[in-house]
N, C-alpha and C. Protein backbone atom coordinates (compact mmCIF):
# COMPACT_ATOMS: atom_id res chain seq x y z
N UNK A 1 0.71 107.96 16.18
CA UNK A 1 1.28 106.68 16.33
C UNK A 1 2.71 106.68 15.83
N UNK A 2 3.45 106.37 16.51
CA UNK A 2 5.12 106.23 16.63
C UNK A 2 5.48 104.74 15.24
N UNK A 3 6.33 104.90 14.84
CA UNK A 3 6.94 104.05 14.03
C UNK A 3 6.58 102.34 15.15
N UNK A 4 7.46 102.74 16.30
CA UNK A 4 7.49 101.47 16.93
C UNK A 4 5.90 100.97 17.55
N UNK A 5 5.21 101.90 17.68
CA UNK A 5 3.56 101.17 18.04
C UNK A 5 3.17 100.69 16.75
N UNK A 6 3.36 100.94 15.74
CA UNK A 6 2.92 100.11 14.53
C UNK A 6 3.67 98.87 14.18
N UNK A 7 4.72 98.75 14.58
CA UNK A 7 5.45 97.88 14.33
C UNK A 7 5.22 96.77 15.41
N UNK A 8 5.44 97.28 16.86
CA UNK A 8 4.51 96.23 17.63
C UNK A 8 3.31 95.46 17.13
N UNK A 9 2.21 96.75 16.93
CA UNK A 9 0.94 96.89 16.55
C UNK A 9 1.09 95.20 15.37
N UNK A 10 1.82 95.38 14.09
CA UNK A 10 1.86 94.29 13.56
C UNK A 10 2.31 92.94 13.71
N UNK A 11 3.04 93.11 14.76
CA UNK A 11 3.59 91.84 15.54
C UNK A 11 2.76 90.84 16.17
N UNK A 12 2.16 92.14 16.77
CA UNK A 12 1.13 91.33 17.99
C UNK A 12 -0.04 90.71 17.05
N UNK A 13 -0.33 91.48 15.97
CA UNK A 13 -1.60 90.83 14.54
C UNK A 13 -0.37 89.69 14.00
N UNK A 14 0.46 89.30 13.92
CA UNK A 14 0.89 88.12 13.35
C UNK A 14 1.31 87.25 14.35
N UNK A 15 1.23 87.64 15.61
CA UNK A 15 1.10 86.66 16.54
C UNK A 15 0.07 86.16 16.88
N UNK A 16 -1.15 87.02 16.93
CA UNK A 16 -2.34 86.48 16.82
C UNK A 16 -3.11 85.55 15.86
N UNK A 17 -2.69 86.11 14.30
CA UNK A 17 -3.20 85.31 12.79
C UNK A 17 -2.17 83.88 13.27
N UNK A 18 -0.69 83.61 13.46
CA UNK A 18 -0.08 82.67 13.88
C UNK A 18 -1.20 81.75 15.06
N UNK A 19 -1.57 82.10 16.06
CA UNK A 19 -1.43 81.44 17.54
C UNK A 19 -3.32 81.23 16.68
N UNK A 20 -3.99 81.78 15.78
CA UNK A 20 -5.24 81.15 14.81
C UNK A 20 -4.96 80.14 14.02
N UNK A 21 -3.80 80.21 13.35
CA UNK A 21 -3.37 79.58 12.12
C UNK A 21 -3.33 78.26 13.13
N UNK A 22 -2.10 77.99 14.15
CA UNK A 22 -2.02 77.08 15.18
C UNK A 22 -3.20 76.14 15.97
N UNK A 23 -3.87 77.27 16.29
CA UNK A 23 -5.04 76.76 16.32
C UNK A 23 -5.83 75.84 15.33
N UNK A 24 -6.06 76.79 14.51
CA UNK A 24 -6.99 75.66 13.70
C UNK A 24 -6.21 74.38 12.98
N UNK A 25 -4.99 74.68 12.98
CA UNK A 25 -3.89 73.07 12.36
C UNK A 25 -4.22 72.44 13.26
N UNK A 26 -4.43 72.81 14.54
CA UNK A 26 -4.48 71.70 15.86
C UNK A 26 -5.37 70.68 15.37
N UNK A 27 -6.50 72.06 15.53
CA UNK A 27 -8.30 71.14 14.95
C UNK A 27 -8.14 70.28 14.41
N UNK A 28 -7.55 71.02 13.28
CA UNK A 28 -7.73 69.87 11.67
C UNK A 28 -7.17 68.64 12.08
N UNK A 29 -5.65 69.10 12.80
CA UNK A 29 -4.71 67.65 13.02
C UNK A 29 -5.66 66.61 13.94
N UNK A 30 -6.01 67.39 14.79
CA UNK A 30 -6.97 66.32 16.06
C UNK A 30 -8.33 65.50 14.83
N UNK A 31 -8.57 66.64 14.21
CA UNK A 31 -10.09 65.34 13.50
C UNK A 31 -9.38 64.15 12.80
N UNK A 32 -8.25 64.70 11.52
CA UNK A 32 -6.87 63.72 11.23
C UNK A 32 -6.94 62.80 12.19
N UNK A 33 -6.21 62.83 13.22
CA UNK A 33 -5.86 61.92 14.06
C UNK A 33 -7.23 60.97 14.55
N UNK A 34 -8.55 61.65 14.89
CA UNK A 34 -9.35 60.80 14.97
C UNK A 34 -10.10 59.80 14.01
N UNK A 35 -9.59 60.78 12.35
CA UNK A 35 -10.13 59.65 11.56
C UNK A 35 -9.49 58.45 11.42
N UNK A 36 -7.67 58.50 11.54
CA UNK A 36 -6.78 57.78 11.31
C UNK A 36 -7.13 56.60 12.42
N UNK A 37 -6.98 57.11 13.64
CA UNK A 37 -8.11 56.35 14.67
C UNK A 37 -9.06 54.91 14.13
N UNK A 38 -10.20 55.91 13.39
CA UNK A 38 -11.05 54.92 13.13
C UNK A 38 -10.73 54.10 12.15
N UNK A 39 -10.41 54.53 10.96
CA UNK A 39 -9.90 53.96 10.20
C UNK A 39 -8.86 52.62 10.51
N UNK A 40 -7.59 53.06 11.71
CA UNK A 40 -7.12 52.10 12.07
C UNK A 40 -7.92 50.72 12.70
N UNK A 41 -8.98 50.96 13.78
CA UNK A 41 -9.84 49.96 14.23
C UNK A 41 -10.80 49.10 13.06
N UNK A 42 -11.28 50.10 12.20
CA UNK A 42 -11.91 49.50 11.42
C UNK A 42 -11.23 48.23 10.60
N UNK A 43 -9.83 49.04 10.25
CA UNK A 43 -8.40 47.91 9.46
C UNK A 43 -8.40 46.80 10.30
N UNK A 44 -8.11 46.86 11.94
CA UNK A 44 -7.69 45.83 12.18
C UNK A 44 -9.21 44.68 12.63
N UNK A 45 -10.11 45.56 13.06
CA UNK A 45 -11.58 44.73 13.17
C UNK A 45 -11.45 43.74 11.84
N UNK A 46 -11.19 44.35 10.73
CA UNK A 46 -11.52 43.18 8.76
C UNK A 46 -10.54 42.69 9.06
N UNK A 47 -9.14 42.96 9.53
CA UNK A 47 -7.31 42.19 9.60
C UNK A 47 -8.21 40.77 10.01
N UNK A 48 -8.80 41.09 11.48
CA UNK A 48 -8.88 40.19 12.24
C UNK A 48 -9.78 39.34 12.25
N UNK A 49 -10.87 39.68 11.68
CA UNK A 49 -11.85 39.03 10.47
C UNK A 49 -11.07 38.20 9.55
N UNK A 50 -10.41 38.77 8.64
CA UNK A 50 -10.03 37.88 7.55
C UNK A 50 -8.92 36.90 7.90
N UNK A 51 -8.31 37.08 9.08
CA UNK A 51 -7.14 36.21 9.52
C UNK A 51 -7.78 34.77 10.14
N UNK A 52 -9.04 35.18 10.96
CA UNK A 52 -10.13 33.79 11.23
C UNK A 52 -10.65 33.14 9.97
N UNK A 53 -10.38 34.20 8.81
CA UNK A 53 -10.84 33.14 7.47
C UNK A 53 -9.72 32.35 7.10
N UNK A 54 -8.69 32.97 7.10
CA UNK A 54 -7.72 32.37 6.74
C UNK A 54 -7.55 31.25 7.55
N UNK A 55 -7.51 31.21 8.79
CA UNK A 55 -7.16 30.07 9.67
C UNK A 55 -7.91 29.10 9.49
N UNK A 56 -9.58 29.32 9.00
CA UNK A 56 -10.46 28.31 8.63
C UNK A 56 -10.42 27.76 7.59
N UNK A 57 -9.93 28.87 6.76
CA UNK A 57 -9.57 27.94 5.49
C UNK A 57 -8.18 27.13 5.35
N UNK A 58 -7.22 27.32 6.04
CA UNK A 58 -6.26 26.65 6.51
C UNK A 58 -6.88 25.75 7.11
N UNK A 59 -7.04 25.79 7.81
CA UNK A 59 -7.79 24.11 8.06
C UNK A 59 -8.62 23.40 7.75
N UNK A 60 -9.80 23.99 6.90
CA UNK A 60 -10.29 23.31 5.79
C UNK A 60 -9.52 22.88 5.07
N UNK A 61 -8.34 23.48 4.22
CA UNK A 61 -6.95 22.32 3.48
C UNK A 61 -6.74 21.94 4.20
N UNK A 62 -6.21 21.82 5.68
CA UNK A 62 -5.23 20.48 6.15
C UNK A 62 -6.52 19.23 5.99
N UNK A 63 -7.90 19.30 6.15
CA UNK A 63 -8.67 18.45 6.44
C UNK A 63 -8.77 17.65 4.73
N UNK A 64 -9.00 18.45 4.02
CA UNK A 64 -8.81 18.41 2.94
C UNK A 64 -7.89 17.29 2.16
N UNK A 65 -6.46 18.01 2.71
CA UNK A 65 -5.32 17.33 2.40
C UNK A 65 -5.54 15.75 3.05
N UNK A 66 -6.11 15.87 4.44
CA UNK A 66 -5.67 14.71 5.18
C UNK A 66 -6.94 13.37 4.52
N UNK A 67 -7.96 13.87 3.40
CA UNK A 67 -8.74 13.08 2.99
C UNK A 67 -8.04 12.71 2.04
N UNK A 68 -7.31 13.79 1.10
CA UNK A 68 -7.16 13.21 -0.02
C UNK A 68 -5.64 12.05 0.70
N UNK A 69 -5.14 12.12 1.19
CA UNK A 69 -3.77 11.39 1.45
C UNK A 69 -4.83 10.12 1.79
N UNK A 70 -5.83 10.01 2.41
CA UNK A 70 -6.63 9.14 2.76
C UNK A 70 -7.04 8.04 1.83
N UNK A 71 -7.81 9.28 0.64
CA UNK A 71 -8.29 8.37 -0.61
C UNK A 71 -7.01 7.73 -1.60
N UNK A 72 -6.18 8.41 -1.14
CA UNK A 72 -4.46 7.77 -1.93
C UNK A 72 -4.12 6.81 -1.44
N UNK A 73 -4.55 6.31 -0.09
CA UNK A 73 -3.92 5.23 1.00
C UNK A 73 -4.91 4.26 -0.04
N UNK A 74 -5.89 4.37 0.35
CA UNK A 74 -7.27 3.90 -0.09
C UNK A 74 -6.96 2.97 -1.35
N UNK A 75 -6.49 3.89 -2.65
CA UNK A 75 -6.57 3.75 -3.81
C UNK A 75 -5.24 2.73 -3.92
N UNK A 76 -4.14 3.21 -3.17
CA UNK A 76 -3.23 2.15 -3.42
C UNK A 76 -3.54 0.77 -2.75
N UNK A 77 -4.31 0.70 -1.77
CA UNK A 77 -4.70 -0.45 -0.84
C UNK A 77 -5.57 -1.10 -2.28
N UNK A 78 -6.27 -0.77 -2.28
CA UNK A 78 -7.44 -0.99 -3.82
C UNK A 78 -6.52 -1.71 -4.72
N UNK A 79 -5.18 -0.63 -4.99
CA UNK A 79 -4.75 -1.12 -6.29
C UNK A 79 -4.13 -2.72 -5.83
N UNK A 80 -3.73 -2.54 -4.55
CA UNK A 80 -2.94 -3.73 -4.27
C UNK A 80 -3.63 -5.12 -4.30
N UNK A 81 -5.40 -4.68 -4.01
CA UNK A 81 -5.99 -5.97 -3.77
C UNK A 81 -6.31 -6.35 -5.10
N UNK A 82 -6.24 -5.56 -6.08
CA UNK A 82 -7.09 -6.20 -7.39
C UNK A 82 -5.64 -6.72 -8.17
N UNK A 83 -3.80 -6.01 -8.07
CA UNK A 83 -3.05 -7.14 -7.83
C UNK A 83 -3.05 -8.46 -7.68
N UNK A 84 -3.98 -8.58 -6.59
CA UNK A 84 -3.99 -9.54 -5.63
C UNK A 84 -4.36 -10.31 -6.17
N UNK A 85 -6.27 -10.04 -6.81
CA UNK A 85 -7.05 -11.01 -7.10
C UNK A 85 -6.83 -11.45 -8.38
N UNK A 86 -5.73 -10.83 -9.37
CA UNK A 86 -5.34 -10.93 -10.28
C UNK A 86 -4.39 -12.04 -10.48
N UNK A 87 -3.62 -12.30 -9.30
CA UNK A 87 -3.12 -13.10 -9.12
C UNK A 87 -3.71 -14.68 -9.10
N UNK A 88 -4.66 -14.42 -8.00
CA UNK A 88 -5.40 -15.59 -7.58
C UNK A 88 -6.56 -16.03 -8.68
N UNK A 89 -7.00 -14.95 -9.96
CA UNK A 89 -7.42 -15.43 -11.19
C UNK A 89 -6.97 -16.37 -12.06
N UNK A 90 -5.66 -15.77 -11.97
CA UNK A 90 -4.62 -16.51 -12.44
C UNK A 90 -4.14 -17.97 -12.52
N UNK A 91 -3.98 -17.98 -10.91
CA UNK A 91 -4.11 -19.42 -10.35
C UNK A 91 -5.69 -20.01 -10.55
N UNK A 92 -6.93 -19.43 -10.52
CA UNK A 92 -7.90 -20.32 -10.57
C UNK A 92 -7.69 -20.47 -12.42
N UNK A 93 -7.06 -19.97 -13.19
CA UNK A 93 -7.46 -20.54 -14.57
C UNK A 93 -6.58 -21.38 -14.66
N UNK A 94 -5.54 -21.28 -14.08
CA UNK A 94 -4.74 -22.34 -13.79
C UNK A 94 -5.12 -23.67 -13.91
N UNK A 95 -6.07 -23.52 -12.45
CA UNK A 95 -6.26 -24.81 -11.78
C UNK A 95 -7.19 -25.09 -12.92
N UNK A 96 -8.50 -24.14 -13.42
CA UNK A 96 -9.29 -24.94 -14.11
C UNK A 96 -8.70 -25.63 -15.70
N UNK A 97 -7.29 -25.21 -15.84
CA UNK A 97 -7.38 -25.38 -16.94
C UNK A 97 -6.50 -27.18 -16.65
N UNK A 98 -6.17 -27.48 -15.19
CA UNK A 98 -5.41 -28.56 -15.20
C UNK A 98 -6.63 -29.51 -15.04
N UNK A 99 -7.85 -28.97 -14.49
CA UNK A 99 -9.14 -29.95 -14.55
C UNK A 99 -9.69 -30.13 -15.25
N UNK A 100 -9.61 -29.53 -16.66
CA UNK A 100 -9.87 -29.45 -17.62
C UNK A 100 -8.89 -30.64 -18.54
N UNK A 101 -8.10 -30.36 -18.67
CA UNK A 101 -6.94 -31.92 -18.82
C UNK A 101 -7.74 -32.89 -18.09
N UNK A 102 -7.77 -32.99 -17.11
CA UNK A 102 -7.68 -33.93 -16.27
C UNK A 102 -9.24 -34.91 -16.54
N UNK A 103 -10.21 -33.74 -16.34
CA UNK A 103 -11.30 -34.42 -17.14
C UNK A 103 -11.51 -35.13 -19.06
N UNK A 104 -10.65 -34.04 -19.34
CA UNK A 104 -10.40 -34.65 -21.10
C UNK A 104 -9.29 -36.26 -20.82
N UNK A 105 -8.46 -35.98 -19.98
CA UNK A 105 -8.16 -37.12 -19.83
C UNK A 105 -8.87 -38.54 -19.79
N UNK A 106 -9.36 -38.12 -18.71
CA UNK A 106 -10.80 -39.12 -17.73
C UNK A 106 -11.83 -39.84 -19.04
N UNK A 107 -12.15 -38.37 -20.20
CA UNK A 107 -13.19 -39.23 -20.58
C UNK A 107 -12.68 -39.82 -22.00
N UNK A 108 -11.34 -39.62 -22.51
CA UNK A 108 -10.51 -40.15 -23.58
C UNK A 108 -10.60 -41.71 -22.94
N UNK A 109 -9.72 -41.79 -21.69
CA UNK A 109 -9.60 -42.92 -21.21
C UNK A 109 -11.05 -43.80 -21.18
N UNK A 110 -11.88 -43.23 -20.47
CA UNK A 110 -13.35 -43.89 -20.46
C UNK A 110 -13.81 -44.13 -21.43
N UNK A 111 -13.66 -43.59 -22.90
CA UNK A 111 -13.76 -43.79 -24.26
C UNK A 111 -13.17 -45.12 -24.37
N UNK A 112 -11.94 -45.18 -24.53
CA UNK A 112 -11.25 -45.90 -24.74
C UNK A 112 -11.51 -47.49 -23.93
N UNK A 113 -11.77 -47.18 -22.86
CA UNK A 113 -12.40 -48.65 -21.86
C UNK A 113 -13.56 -49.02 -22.62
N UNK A 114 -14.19 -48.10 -23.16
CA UNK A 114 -15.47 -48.42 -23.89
C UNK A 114 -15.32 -49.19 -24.81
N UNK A 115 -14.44 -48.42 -25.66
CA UNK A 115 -14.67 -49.10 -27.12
C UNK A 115 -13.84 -50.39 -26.66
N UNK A 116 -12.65 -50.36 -25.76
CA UNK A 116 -12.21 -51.91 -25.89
C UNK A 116 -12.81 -52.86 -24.84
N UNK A 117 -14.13 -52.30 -24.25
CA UNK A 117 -14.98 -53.43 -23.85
C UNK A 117 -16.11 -54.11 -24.61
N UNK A 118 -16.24 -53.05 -26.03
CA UNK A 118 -17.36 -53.33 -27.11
C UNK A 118 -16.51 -54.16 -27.96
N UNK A 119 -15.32 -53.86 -27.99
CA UNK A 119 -14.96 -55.03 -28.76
C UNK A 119 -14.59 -56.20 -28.19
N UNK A 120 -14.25 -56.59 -26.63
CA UNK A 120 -14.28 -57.30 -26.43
C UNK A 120 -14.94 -58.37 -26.36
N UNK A 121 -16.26 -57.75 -25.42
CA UNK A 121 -17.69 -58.63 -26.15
C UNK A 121 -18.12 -58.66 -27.00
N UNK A 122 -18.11 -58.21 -28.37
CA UNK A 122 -18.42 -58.39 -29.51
C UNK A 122 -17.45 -59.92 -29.94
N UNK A 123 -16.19 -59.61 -29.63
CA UNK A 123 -15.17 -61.07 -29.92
C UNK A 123 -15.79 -61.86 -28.93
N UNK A 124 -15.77 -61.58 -27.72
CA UNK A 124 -15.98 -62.88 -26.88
C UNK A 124 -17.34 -63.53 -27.75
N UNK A 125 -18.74 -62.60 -27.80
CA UNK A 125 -19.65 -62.99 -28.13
C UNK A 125 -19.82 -63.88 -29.13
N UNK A 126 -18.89 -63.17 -30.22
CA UNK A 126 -18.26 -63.73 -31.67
C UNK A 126 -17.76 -65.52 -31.31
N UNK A 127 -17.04 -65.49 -30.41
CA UNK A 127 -16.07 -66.17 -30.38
C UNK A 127 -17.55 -67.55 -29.86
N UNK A 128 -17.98 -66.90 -28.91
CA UNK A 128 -19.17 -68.21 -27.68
C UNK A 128 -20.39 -68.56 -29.45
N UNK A 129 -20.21 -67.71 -29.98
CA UNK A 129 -21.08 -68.37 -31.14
C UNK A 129 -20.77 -69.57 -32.15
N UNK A 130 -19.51 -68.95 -32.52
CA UNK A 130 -18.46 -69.79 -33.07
C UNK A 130 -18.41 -71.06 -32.69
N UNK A 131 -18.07 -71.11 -31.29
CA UNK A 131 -17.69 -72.57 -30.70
C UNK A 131 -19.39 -73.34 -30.54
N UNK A 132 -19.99 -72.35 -30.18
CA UNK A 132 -21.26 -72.90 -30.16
C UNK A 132 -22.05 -73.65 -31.34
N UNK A 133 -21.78 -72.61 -32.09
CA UNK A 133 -22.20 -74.08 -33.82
C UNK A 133 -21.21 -74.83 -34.29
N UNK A 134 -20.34 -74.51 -34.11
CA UNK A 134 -18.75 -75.30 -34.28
C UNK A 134 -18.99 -76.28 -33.61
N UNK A 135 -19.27 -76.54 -32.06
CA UNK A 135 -19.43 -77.71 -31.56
C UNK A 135 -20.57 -78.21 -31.35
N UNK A 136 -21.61 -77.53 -32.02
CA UNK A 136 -23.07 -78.40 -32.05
C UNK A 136 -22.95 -78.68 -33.28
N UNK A 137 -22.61 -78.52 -34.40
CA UNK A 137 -22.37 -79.38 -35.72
C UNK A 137 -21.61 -80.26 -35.48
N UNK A 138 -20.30 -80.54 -34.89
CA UNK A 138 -19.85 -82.13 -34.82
C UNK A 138 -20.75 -82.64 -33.86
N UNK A 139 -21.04 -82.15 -32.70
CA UNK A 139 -22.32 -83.47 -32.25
C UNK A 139 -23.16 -83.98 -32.64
């Protein structure tokens, strides 16, 4: 064997261990690539899963939101009416307290008719007695 058949000789063995080596990177790269594959579908199958959660739960808050702005409408409407009736309490103690006068008035006065109709007839009575023996003694 000549210098140059060995030297071929090793060429052609590291072209071969190469065009193996190549080979099997392929392999490896191709299963790589098919796991990356799945892996990718699997990512976006949960992406796309969890993005329908998200959207549901996004709209569970807007629904959310749109109650509570609701019970705020609500609560200020509320607050406004008991305002309201606060007002119109107001005015009824008002009023009762001017009927309240008005009756203390009523029965001061009615008192008062009283006693100066008890004394009136007591004098008149006084008085029809008076004249009455007064003028049956001079007859």
């Amino acid at each position: 064997m000549t210098p140059n058949e060995i030297f071929f000789g090793l060429i052609t063995a590291a072209i071969i261990a190469l065009v193996i080596v190549l080979i099997w990177l392929s392999v490896r790269l191709g299963e790589a690539i098919r796991a990356i594959r799945a892996f990718l579908e699997t990512a976006e199958h949960s992406m796309q899963e969890s993005l329908e959660e998200v959207n549901q739960n996004l709209r569970t808050l807007r629904t959310l939101t749109g109650n509570i702005n609701t019970v705020a409408d609500d609560i200020a409407s509320f607050s406004g009416s008991i305002r309201e009736i606060g007002g119109e309490v107001k005015q009824v103690t008002v009023s009762v307290k001017e009927i309240g006068e008005i009756i203390q008035g009523l029965g001061t006065e009615t008192l008062a008719s009283v006693y100066g109709l008890r004394a009136g007839l007591r004098t008149g009575f006084e008085v029809f007695l008076k004249n009455l023996f007064h003028k049956g003694a001079t007859r």
